[in-house]
N, C-alpha and C. Protein backbone atom coordinates (compact mmCIF):
# COMPACT_ATOMS: atom_id res chain seq x y z
N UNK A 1 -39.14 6.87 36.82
CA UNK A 1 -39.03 5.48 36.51
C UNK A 1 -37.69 4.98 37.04
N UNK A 2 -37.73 3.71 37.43
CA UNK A 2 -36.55 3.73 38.24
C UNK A 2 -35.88 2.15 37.21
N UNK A 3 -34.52 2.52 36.92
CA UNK A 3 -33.88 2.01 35.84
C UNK A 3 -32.69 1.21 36.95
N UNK A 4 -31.93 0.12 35.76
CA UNK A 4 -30.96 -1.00 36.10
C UNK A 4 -30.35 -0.97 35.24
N UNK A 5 -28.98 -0.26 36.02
CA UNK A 5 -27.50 -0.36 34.69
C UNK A 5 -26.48 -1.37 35.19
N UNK A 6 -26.26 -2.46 34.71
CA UNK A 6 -24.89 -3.23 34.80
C UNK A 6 -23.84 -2.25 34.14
N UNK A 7 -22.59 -2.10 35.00
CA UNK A 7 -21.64 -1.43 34.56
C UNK A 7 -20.28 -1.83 35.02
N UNK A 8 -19.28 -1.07 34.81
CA UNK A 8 -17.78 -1.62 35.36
C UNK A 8 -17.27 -0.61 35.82
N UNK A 9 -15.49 -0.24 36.14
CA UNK A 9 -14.80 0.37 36.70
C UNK A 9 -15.41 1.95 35.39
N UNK A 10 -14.92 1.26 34.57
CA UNK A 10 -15.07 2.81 33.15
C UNK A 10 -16.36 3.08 33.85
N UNK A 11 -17.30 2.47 33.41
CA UNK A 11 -18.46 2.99 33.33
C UNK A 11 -18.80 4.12 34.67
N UNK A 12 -18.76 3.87 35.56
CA UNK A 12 -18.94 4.23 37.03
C UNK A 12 -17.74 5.45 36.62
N UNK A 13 -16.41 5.96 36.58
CA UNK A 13 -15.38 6.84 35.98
C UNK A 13 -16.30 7.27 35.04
N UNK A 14 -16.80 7.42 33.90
CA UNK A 14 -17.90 8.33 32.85
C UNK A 14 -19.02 8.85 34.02
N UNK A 15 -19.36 8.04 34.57
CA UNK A 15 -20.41 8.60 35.67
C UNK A 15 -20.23 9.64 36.59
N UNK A 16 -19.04 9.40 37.11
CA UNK A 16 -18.47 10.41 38.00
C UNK A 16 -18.29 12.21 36.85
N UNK A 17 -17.68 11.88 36.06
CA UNK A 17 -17.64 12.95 34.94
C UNK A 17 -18.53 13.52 34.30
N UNK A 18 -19.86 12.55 34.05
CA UNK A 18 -20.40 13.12 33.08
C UNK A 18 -21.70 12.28 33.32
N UNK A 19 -22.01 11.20 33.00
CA UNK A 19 -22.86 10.28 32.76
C UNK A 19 -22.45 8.58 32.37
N UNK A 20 -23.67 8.16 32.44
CA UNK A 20 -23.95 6.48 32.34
C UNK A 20 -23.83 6.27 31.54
N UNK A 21 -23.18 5.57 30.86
CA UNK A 21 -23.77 4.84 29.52
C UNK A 21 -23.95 3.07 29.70
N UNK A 22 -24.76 2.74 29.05
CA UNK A 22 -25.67 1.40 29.22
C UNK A 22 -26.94 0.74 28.96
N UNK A 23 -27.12 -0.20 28.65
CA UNK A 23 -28.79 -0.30 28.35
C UNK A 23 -29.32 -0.79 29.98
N UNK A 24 -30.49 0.19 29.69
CA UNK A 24 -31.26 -0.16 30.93
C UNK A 24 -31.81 -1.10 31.28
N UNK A 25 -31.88 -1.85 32.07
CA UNK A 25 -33.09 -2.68 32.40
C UNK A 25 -34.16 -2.01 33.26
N UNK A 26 -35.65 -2.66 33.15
CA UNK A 26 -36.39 -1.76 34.09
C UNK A 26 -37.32 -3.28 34.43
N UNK A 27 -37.49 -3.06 35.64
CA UNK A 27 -38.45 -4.10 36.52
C UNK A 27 -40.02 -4.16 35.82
N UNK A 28 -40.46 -5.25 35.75
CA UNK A 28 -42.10 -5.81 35.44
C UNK A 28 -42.63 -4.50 35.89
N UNK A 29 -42.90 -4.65 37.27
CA UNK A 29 -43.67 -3.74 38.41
C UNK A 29 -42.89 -3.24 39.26
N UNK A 30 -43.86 -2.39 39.86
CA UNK A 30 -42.96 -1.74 41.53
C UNK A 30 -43.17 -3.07 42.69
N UNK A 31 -43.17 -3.86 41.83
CA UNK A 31 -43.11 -5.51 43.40
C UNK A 31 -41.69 -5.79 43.51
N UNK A 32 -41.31 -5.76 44.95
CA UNK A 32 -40.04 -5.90 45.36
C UNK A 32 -39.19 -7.22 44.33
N UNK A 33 -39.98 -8.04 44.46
CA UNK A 33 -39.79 -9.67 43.57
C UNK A 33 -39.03 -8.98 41.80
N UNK A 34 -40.19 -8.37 41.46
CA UNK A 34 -39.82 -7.81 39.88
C UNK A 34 -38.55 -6.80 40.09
N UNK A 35 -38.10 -5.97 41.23
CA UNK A 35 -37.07 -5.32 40.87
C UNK A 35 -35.78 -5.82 41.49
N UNK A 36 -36.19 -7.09 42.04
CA UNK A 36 -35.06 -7.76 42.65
C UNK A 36 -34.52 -8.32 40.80
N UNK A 37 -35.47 -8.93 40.18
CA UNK A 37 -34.70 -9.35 39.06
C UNK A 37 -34.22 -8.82 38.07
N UNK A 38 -34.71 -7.40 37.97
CA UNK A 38 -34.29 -6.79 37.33
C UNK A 38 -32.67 -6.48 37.40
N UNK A 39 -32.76 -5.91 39.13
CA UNK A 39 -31.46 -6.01 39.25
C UNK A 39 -30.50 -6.87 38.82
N UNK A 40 -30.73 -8.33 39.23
CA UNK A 40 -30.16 -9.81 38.86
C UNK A 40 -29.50 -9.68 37.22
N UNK A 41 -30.65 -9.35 36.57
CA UNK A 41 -30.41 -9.33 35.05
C UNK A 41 -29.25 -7.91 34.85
N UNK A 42 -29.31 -7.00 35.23
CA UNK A 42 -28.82 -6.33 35.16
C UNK A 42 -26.74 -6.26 35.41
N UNK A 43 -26.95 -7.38 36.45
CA UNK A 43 -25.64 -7.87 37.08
C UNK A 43 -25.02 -8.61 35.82
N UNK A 44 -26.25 -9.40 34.76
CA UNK A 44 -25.13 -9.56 33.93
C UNK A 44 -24.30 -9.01 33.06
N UNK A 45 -24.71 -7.61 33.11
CA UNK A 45 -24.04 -6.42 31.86
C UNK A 45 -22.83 -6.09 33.26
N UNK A 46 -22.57 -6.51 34.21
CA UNK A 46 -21.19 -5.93 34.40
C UNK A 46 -21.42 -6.07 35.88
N UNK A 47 -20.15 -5.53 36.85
CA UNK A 47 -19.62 -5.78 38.13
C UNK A 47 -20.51 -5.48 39.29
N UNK A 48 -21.22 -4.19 39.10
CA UNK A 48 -22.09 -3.17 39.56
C UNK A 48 -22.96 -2.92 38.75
N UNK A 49 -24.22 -3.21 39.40
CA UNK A 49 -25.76 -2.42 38.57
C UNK A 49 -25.93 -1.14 39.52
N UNK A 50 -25.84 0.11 38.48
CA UNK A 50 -26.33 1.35 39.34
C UNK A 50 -28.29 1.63 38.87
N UNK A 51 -28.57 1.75 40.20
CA UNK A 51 -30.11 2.19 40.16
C UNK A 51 -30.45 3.62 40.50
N UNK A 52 -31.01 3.85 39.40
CA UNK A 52 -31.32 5.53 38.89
C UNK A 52 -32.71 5.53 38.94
N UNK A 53 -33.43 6.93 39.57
CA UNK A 53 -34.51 6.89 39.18
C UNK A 53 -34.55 8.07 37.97
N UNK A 54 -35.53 8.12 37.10
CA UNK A 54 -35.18 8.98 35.81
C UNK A 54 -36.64 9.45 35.44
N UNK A 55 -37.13 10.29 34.79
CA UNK A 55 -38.35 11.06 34.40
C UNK A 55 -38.69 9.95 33.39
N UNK A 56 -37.66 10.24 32.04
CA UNK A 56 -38.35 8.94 30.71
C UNK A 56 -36.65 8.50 30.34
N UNK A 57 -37.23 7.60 29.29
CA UNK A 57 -36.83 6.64 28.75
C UNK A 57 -35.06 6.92 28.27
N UNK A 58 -35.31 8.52 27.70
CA UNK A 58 -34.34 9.08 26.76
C UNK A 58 -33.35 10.14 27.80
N UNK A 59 -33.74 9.98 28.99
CA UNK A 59 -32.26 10.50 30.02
C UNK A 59 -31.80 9.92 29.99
N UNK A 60 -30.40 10.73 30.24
CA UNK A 60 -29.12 10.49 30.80
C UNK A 60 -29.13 10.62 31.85
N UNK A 61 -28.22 9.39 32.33
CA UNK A 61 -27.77 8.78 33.77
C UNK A 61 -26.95 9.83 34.83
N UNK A 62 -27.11 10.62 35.17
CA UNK A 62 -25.83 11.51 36.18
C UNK A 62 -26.26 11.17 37.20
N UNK A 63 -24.97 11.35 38.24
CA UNK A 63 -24.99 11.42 39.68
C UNK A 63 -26.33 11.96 40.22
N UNK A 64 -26.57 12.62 39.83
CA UNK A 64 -28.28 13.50 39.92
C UNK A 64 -29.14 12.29 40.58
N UNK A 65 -29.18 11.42 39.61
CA UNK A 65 -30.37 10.56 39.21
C UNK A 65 -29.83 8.89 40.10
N UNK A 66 -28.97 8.96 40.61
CA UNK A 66 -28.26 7.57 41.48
C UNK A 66 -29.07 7.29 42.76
N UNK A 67 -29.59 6.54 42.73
CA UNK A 67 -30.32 5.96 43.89
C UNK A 67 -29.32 5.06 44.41
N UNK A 68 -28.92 4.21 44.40
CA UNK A 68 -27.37 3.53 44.83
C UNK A 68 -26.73 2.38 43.93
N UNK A 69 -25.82 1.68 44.42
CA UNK A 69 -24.83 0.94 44.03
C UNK A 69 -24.62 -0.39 44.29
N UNK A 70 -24.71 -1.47 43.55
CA UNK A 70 -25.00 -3.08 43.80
C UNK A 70 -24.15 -3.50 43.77
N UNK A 71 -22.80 -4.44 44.19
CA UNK A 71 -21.74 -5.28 43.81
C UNK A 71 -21.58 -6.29 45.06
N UNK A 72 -20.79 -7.18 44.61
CA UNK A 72 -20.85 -8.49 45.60
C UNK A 72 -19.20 -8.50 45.85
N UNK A 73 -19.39 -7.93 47.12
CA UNK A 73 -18.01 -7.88 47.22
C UNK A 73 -16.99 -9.09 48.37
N UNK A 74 -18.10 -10.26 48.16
CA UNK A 74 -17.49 -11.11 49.01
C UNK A 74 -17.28 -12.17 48.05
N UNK A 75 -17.57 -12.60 46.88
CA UNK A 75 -17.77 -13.33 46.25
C UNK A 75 -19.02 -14.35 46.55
N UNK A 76 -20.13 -13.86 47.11
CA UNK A 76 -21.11 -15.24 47.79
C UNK A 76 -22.18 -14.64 46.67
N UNK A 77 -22.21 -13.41 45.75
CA UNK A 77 -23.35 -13.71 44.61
C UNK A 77 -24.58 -12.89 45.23
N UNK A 78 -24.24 -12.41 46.15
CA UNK A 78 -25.15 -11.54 47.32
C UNK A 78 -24.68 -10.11 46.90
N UNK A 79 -25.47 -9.30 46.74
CA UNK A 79 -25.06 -8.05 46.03
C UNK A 79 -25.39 -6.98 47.09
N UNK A 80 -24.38 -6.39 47.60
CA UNK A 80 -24.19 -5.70 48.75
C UNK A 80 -24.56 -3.87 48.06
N UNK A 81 -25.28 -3.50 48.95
CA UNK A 81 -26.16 -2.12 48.85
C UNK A 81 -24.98 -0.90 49.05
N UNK A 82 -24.82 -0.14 47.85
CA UNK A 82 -23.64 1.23 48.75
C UNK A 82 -24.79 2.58 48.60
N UNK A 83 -24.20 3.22 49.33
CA UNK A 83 -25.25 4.55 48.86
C UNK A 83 -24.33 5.38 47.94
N UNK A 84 -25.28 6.30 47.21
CA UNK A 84 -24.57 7.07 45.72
C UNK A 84 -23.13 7.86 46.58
N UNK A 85 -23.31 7.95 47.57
CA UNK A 85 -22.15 9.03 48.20
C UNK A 85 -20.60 7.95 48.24
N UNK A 86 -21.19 6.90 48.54
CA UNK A 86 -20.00 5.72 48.19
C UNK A 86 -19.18 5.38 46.41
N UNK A 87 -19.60 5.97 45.95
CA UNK A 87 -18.85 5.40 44.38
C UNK A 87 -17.11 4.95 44.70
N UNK A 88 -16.47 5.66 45.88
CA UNK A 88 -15.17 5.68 45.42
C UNK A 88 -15.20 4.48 46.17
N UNK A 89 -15.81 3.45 47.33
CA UNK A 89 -15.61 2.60 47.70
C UNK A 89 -16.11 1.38 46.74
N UNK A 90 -17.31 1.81 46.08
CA UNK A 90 -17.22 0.71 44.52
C UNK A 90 -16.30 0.47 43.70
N UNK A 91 -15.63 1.76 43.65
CA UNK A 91 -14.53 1.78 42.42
C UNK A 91 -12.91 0.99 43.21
N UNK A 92 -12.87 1.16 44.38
CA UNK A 92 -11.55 0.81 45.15
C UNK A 92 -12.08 -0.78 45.28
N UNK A 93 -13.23 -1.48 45.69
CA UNK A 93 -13.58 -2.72 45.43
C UNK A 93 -13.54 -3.34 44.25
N UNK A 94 -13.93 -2.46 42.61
CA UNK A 94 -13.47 -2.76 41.54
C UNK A 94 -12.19 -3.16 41.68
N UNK A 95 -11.63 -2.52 41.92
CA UNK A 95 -9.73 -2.21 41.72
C UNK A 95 -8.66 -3.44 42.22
N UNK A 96 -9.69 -4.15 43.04
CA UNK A 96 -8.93 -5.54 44.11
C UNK A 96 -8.66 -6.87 43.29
């Protein structure tokens, strides 16, 4: 199942260590439309929504499970794609 965490600088730092913490959001359907908003909604719990795919409901989030990394790093509200191997360039864009 593929999940939507809004998160911040901490959150993404617990991730690197250990795990996610956050409430998930999860898309209507697998229609591009439904997981675009999910994401959207997700942006409002924080800087970066990380997208995980996960077995059920009651996992935990690790690096394992990171499909990639959402943040708008131009300020235009356009949420720019990183891949999971990028975290430290999310976190150094946090940091600005």
């Amino acid at each position: 199942m593929r999940i939507y965490i809004g998160t911040d600088a901490a959150g993404l730092e617990g991730l690197r260590s250990g795990s996610l913490e956050g409430a998930p959001v999860l898309a209507e359907s697998d229609d591009e439309e439904h997981e675009y908003e999910a994401m959207l909604a997700a942006a409002e719990d924080g800087p970066v929504v990380v997208v995980a795919e996960i077995d059920h409901g009651e996992q935990p989030v690790t690096a394992r499970e990171v499909v990639s990394f959402h943040t708008d790093i131009d300020g235009s509200g356009n949420l720019a794609w990183f891949a999971p191997e990028e975290i430290d360039t999310v976190l150094e864009h946090l940091s600005r």
